[in-house]
N, C-alpha and C. Protein backbone atom coordinates (compact mmCIF):
# COMPACT_ATOMS: atom_id res chain seq x y z
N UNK A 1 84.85 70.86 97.60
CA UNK A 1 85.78 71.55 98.49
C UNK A 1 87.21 71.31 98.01
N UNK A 2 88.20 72.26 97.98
CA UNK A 2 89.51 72.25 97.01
C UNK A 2 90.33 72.25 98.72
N UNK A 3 90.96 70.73 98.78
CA UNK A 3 91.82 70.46 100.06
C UNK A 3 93.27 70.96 99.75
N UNK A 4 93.45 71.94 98.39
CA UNK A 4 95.22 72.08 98.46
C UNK A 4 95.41 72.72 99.44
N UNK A 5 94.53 73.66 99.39
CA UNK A 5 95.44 75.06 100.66
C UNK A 5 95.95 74.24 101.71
N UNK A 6 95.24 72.90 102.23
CA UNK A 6 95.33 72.15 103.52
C UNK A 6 96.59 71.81 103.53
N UNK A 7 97.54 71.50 102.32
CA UNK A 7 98.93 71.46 101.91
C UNK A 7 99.92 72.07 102.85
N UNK A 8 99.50 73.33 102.36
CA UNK A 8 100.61 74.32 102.82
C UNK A 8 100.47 74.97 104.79
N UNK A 9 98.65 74.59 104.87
CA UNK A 9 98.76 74.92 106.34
C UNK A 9 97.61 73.92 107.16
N UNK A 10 97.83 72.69 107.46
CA UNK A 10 97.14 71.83 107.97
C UNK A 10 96.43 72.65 109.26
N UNK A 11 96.86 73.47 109.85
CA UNK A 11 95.88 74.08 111.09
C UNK A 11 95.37 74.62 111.00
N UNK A 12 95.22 75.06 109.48
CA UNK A 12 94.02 76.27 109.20
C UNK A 12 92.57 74.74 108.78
N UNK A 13 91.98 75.31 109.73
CA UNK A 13 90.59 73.70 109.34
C UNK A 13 89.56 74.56 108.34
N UNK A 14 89.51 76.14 108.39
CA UNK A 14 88.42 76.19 107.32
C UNK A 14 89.25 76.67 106.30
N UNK A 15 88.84 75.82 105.38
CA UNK A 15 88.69 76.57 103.81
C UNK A 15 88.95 77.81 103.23
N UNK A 16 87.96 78.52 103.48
CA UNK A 16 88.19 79.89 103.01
C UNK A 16 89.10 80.83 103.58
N UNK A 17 89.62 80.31 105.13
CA UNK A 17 90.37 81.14 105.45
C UNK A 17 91.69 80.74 105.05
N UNK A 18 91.83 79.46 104.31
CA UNK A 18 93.26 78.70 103.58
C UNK A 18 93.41 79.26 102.60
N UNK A 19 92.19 79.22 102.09
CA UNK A 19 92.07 80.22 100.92
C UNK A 19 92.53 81.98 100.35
N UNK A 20 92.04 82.22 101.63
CA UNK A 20 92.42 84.10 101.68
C UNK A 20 93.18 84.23 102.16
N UNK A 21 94.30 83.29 103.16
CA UNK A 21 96.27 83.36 103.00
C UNK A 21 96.45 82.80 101.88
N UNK A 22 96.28 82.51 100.89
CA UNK A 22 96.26 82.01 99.64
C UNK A 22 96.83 82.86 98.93
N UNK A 23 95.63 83.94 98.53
CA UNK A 23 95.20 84.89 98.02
C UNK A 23 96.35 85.83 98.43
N UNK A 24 96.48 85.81 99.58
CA UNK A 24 97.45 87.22 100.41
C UNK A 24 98.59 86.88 100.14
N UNK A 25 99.53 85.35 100.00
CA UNK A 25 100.75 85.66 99.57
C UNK A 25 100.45 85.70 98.04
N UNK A 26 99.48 85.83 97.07
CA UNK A 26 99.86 86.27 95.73
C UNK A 26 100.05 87.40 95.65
N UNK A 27 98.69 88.11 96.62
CA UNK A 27 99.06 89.37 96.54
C UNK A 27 100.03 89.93 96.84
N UNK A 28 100.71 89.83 98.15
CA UNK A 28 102.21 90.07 98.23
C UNK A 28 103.41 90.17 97.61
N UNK A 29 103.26 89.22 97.02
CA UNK A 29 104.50 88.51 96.40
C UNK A 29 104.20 88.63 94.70
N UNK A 30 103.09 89.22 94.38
CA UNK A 30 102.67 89.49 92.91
C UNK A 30 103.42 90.77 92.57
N UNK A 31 103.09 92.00 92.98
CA UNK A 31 103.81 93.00 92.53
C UNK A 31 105.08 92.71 92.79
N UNK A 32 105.51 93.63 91.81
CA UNK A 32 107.03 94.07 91.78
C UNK A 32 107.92 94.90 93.02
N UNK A 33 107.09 95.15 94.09
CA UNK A 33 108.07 95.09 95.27
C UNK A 33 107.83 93.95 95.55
N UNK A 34 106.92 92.99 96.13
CA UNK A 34 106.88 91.63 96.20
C UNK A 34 107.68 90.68 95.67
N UNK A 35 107.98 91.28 94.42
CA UNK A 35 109.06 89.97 93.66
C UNK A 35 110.49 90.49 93.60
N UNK A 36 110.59 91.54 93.91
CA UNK A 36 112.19 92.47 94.53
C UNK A 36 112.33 91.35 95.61
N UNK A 37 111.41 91.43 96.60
CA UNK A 37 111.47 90.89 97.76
C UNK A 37 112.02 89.80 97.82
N UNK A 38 111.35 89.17 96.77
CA UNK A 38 111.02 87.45 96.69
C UNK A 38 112.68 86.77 96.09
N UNK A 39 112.92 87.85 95.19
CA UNK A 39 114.59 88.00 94.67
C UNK A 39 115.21 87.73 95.64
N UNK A 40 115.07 88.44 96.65
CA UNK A 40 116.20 88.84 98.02
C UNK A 40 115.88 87.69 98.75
N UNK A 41 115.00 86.88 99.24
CA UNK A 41 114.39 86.15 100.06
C UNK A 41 115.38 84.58 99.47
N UNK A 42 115.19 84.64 98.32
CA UNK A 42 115.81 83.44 97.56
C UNK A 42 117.38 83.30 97.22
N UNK A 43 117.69 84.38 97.02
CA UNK A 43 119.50 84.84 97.24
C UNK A 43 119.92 84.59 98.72
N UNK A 44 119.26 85.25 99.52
CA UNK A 44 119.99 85.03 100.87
C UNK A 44 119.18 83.48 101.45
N UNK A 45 118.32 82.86 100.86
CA UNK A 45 118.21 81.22 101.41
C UNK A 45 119.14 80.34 100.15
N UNK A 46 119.69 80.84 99.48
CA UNK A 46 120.75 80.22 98.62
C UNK A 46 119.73 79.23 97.58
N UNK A 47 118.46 79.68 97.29
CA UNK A 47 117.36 78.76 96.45
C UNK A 47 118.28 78.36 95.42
N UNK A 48 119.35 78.94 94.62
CA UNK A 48 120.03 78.66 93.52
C UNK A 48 120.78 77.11 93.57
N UNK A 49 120.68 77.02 94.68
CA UNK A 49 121.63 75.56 95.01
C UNK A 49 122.75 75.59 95.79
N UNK A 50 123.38 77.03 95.88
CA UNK A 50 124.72 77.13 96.71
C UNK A 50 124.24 77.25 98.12
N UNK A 51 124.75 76.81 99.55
CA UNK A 51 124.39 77.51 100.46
C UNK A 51 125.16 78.53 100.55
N UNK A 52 124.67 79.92 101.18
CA UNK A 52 124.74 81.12 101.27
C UNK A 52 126.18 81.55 102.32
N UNK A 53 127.26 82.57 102.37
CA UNK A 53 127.73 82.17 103.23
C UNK A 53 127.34 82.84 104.38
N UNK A 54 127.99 82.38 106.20
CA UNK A 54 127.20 83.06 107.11
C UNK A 54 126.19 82.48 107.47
N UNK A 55 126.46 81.21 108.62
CA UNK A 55 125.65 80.43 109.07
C UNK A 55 125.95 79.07 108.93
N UNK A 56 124.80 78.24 109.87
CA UNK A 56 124.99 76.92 110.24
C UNK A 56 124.34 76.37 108.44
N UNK A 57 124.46 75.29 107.82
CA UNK A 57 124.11 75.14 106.56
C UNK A 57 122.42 74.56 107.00
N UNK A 58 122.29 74.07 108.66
CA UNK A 58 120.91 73.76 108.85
C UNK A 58 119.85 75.15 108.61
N UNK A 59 120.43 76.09 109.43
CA UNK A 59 119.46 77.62 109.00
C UNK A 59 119.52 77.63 107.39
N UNK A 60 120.72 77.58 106.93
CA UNK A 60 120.28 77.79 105.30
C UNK A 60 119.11 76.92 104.54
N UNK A 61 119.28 75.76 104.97
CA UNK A 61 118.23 74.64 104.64
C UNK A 61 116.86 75.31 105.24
N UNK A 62 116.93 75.93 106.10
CA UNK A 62 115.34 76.60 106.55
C UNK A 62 115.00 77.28 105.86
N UNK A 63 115.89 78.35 105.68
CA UNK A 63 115.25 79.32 104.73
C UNK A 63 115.60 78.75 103.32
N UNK A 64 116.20 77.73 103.09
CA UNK A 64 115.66 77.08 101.74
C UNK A 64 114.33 76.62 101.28
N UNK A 65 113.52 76.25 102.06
CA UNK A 65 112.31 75.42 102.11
C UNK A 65 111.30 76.32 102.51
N UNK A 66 111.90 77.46 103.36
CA UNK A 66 110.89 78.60 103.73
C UNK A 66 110.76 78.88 101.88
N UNK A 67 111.84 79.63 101.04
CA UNK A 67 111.23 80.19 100.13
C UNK A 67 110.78 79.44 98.93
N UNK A 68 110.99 77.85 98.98
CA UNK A 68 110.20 76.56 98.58
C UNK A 68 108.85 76.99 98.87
N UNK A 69 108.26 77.23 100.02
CA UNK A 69 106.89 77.01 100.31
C UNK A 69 106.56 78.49 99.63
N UNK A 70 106.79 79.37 99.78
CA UNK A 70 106.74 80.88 99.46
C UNK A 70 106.27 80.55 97.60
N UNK A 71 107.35 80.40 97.41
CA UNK A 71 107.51 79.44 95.74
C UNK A 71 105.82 78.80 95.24
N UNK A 72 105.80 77.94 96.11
CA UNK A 72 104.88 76.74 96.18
C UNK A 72 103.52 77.35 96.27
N UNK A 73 103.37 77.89 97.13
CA UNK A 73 101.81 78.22 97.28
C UNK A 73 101.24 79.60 96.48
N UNK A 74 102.79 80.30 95.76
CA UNK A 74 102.09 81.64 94.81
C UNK A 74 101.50 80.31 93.59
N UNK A 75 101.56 79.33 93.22
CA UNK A 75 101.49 78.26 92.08
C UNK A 75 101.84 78.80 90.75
N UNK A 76 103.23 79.03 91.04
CA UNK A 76 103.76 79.60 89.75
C UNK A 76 103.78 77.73 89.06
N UNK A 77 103.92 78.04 87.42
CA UNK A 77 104.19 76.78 86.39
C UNK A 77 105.94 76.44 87.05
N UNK A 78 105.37 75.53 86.10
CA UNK A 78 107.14 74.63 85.97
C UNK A 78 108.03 75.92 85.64
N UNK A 79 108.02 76.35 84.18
CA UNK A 79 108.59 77.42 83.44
C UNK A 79 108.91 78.74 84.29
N UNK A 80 107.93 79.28 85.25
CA UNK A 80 108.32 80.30 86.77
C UNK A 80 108.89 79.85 87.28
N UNK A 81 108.65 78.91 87.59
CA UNK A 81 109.84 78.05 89.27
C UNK A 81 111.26 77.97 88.53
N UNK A 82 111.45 77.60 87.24
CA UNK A 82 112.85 77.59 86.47
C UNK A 82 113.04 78.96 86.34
N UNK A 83 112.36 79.81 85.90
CA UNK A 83 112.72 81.20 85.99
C UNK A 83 113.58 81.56 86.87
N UNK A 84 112.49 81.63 88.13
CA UNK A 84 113.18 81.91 89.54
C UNK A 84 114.33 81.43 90.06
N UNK A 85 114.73 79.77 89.46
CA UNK A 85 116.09 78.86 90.06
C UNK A 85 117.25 79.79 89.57
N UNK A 86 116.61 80.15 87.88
CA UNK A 86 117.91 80.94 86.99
C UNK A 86 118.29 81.57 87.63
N UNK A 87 117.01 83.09 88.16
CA UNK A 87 117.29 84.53 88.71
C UNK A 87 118.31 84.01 89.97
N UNK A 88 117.76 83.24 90.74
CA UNK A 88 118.20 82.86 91.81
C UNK A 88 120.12 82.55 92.04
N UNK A 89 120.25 81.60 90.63
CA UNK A 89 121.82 81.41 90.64
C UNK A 89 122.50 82.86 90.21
N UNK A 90 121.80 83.60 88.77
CA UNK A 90 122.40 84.19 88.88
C UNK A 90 123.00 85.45 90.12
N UNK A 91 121.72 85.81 91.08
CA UNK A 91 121.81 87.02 92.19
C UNK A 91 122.98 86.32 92.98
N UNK A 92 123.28 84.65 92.90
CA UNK A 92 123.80 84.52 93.96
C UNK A 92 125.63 84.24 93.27
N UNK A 93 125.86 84.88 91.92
CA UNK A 93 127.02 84.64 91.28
C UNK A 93 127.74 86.20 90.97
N UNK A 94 126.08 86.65 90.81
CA UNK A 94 126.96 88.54 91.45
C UNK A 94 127.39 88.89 92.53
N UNK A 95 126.44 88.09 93.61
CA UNK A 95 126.61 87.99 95.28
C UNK A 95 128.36 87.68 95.44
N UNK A 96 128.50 86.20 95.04
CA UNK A 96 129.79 85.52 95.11
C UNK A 96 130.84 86.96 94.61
N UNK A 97 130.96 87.33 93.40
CA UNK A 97 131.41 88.15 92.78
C UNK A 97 132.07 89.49 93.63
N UNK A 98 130.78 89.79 94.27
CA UNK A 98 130.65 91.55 95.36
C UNK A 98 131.77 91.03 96.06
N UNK A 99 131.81 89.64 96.85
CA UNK A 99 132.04 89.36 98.32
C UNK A 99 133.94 88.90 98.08
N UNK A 100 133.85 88.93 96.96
CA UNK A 100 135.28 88.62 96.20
C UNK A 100 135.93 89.28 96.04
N UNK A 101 135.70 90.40 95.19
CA UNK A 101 136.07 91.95 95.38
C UNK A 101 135.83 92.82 96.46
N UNK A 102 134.83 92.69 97.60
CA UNK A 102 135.16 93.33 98.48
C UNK A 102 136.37 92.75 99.19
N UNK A 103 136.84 91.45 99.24
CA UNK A 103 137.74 90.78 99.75
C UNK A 103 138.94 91.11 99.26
N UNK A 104 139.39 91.18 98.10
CA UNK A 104 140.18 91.89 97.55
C UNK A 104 140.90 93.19 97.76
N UNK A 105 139.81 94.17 97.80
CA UNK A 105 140.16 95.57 98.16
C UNK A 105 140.41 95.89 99.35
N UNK A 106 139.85 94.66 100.88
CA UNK A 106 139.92 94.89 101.69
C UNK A 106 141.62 94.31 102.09
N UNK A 107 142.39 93.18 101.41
CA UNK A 107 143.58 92.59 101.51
C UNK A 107 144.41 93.66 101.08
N UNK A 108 144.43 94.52 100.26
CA UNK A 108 145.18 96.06 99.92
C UNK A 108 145.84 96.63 100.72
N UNK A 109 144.90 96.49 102.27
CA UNK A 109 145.66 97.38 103.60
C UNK A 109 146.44 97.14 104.22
């Protein structure tokens, strides 16, 4: 009997049904709207390391660890999860970028 799934959701007691939410966030989160998603999910929980701005920094820490677990249970390698940190800083240095220049253009008036 394989106790990881028990990891990610201790109240699920059988197996196979740990198993087939398992299964369902790969599937989700496998295609390419899934990983659009998964982009967006990780930019706005600030996964890159910055917190995000807009909000208490405790909500950011939630949805930091929300897309930790998200992360965690597709069982991407070491080499994906670094992928994702990269994608992650960079969405959130174009983000910084937008919110700079919209700031900008908006001081004009």
């Amino acid at each position: 009997m394989n106790l990881f799934p028990f990891v990610f959701w201790p109240h699920i007691k059988n197996p196979i049904k740990a198993m087939g939410l398992m299964r369902k966030y790969r599937r989700v989160f496998g295609g390419e709207d899934g990983k659009a998603v998964l982009k967006d999910i990780l930019l706005q929980a600030g996964y890159g390391g910055v917190t995000p701005h807009g909000g208490p920094v405790e909500r950011n820490e939630g949805k930091r660890e929300l897309a930790a677990h998200i992360l965690l249970v597709l069982g991407l390698t070491e080499d994906e999860m670094a992928a994702y940190q990269k994608e992650a800083n960079r969405l959130q240095t174009e983000f910084n970028q937008a919110q700079m220049e919209l700031t900008d253009d908006r001081s004009g008036y």
